[in-house]
N, C-alpha and C. Protein backbone atom coordinates (compact mmCIF):
# COMPACT_ATOMS: atom_id res chain seq x y z
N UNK A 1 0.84 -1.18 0.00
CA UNK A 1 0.00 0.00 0.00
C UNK A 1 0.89 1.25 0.00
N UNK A 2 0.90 2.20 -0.75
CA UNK A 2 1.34 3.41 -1.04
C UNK A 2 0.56 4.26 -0.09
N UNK A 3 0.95 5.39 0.37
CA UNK A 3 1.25 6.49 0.61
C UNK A 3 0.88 7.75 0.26
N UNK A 4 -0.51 8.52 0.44
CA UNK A 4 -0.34 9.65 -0.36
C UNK A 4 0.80 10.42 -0.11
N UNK A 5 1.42 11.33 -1.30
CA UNK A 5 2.72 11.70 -0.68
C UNK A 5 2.63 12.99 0.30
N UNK A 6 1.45 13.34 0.54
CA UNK A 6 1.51 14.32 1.53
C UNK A 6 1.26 13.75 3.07
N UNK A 7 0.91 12.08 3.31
CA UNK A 7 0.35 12.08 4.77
C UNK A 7 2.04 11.70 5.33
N UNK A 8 1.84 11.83 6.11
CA UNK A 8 2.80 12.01 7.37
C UNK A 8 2.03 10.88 8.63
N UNK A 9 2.57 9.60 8.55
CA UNK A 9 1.05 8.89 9.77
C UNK A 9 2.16 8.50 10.81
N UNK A 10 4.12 8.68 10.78
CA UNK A 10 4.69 8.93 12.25
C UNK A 10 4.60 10.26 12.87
N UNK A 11 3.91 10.18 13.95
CA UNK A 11 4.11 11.50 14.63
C UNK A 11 5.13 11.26 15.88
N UNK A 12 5.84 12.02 16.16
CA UNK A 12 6.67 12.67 17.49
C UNK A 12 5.75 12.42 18.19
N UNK A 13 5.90 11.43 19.56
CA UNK A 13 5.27 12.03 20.86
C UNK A 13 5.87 13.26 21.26
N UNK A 14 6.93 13.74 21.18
CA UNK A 14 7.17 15.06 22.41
C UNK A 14 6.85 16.14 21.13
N UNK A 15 6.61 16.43 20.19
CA UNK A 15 6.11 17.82 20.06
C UNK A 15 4.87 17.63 18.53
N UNK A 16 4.51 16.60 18.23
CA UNK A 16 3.72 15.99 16.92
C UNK A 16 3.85 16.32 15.75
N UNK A 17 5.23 16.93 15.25
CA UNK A 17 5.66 16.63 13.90
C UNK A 17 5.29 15.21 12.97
N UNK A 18 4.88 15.64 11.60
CA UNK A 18 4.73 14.11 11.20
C UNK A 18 5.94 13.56 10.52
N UNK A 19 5.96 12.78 10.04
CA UNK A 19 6.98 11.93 9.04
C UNK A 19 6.72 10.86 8.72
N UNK A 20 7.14 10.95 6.74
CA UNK A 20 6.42 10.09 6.13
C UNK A 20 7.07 7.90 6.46
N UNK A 21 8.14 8.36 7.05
CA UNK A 21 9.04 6.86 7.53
C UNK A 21 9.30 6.62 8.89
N UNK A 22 9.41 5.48 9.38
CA UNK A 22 9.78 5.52 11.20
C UNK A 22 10.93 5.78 10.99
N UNK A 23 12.09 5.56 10.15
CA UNK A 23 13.25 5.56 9.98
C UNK A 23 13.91 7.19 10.37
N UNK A 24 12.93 8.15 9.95
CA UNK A 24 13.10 9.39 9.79
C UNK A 24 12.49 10.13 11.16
N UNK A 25 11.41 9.47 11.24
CA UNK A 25 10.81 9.94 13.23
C UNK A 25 11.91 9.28 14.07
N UNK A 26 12.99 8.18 13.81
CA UNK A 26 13.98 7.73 14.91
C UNK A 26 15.04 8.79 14.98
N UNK A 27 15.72 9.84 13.15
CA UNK A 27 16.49 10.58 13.49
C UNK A 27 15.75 11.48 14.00
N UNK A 28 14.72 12.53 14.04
CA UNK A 28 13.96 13.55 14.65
C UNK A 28 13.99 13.43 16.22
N UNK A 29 14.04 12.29 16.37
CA UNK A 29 13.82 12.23 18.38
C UNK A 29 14.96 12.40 18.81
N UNK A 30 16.26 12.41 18.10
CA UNK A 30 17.31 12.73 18.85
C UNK A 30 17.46 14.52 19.03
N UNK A 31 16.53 15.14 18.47
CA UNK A 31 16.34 16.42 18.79
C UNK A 31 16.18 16.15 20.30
N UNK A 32 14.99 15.56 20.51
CA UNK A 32 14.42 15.68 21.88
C UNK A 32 15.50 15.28 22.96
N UNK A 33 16.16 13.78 22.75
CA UNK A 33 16.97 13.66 23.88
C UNK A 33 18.40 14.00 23.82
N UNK A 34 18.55 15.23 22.85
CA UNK A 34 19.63 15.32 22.65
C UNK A 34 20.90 14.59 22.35
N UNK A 35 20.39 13.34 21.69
CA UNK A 35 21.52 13.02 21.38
C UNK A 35 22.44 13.25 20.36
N UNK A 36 24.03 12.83 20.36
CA UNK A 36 24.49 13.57 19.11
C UNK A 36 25.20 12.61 18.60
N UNK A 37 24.76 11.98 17.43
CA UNK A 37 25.82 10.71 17.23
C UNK A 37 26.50 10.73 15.98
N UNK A 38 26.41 11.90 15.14
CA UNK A 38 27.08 12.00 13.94
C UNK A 38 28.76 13.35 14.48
N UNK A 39 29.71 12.71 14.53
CA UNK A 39 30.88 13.21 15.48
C UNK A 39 31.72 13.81 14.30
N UNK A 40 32.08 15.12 14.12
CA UNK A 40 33.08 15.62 13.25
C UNK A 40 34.68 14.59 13.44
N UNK A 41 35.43 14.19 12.67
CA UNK A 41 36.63 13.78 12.91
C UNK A 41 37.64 14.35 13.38
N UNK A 42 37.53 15.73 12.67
CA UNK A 42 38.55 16.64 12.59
C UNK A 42 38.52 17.40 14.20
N UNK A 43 37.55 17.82 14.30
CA UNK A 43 37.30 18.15 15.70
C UNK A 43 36.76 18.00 17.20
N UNK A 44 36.05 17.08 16.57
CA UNK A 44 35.03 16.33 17.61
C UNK A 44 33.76 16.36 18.31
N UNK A 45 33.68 17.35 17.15
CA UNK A 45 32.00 18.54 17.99
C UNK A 45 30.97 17.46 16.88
N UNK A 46 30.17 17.48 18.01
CA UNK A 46 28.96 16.49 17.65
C UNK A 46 27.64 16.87 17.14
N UNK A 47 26.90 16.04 16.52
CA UNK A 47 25.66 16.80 15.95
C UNK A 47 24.37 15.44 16.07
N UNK A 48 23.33 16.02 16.27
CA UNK A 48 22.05 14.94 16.21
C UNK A 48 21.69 14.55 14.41
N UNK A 49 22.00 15.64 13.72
CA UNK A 49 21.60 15.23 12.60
C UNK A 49 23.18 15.41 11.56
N UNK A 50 22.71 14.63 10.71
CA UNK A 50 24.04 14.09 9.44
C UNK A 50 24.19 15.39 9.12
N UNK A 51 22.85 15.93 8.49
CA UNK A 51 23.22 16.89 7.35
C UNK A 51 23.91 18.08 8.10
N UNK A 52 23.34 18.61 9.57
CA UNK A 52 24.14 19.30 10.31
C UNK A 52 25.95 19.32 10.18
N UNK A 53 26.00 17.66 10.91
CA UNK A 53 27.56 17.67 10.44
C UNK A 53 28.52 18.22 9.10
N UNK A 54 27.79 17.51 8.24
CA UNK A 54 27.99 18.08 6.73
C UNK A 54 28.06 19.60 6.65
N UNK A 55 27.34 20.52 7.17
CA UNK A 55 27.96 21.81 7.08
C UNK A 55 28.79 22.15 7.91
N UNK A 56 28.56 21.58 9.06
CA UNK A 56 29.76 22.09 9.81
C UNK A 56 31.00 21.65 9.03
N UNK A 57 31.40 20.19 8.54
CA UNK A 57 32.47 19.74 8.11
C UNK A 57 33.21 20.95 6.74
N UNK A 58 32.42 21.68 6.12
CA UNK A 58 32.68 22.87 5.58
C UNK A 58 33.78 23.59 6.16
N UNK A 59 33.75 23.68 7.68
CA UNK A 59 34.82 24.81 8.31
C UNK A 59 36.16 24.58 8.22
N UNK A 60 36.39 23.04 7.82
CA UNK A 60 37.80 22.41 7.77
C UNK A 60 37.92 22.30 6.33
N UNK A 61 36.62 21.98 5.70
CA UNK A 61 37.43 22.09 4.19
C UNK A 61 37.50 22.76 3.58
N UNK A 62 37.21 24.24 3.63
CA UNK A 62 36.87 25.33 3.02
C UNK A 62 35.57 25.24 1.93
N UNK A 63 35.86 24.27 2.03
CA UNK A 63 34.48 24.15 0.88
C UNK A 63 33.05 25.38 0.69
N UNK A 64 32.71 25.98 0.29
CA UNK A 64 31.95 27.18 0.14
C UNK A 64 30.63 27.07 -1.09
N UNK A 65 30.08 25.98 -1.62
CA UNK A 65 29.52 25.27 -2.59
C UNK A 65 28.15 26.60 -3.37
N UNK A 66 28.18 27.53 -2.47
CA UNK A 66 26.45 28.58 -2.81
C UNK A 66 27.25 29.57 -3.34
N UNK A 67 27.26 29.90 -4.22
CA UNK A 67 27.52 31.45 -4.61
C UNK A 67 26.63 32.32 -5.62
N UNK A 68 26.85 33.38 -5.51
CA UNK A 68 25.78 34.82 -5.94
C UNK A 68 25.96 34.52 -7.27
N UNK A 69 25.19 34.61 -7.65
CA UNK A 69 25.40 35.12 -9.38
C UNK A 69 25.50 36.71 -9.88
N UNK A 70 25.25 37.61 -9.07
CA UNK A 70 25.80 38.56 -8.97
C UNK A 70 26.72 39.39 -9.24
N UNK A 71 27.66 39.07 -8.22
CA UNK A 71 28.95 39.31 -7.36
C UNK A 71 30.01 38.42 -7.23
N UNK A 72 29.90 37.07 -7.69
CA UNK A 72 30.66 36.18 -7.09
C UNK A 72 30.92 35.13 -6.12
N UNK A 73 30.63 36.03 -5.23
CA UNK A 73 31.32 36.11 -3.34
C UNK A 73 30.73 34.43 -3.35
N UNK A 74 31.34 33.70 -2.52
CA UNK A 74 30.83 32.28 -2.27
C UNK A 74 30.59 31.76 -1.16
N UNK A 75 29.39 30.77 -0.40
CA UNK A 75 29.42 31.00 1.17
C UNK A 75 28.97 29.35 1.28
N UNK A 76 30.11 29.16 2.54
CA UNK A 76 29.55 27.45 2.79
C UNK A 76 27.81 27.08 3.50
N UNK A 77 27.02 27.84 3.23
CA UNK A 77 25.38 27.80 3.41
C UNK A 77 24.38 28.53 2.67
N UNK A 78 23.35 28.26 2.81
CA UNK A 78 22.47 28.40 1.88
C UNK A 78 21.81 29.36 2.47
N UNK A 79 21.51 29.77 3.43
CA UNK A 79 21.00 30.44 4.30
C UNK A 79 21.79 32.11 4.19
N UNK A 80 23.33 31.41 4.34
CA UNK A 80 24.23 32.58 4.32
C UNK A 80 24.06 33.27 2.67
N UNK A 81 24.07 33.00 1.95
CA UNK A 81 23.56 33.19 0.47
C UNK A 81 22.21 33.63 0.40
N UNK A 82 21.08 33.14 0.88
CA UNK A 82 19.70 33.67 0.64
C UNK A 82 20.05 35.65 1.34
N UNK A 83 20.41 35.65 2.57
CA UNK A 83 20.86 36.97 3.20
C UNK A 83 21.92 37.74 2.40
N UNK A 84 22.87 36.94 1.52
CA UNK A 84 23.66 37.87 0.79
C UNK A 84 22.83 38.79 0.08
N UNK A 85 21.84 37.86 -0.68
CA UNK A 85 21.19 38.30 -1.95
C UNK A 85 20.21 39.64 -1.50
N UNK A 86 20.09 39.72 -0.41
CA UNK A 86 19.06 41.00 0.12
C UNK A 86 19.86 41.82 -0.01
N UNK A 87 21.16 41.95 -0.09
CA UNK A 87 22.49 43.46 -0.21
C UNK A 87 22.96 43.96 -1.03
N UNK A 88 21.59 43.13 -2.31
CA UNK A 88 22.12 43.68 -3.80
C UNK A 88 20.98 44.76 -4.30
């Protein structure tokens, strides 16, 4: 049985976010108990979620992947780039 792709039928007990896999409500709960099990190598600072790590891991490689079409300028987040673009 499929899925419409909008239902969401795992919810979070501690705050009722949905999600469409249990696989994906098991990484979400480590919000709640804080856990942090994806560990930078280089430094050792820890994160609950992968993709977190993954930007942090940016700070050691310089890696900078978003840039303006603009201006150039290049920034390791996407976030940091959406705010560039307001200074044009």
């Amino acid at each position: 049985q499929k899925l419409h792709w909008e239902e969401k039928p795992f919810k979070c007990p501690e705050c009722g976010k949905g999600f469409k896999g249990h696989s994906r409500l098991l990484t979400h709960l480590k919000v709640h108990t804080r856990e942090k099990v994806f560990v930078c190598a280089e430094c050792g600072k820890s994160f609950s979620r992968k993709a977190n790590l993954v930007v942090h891991q940016r700070v050691h490689t310089g890696e900078r992947p978003y840039k303006c079409k603009e201006c150039e300028k290049t920034f390791s987040r996407a976030s940091s780039l959406l705010a560039h673009h307001k200074t044009h």
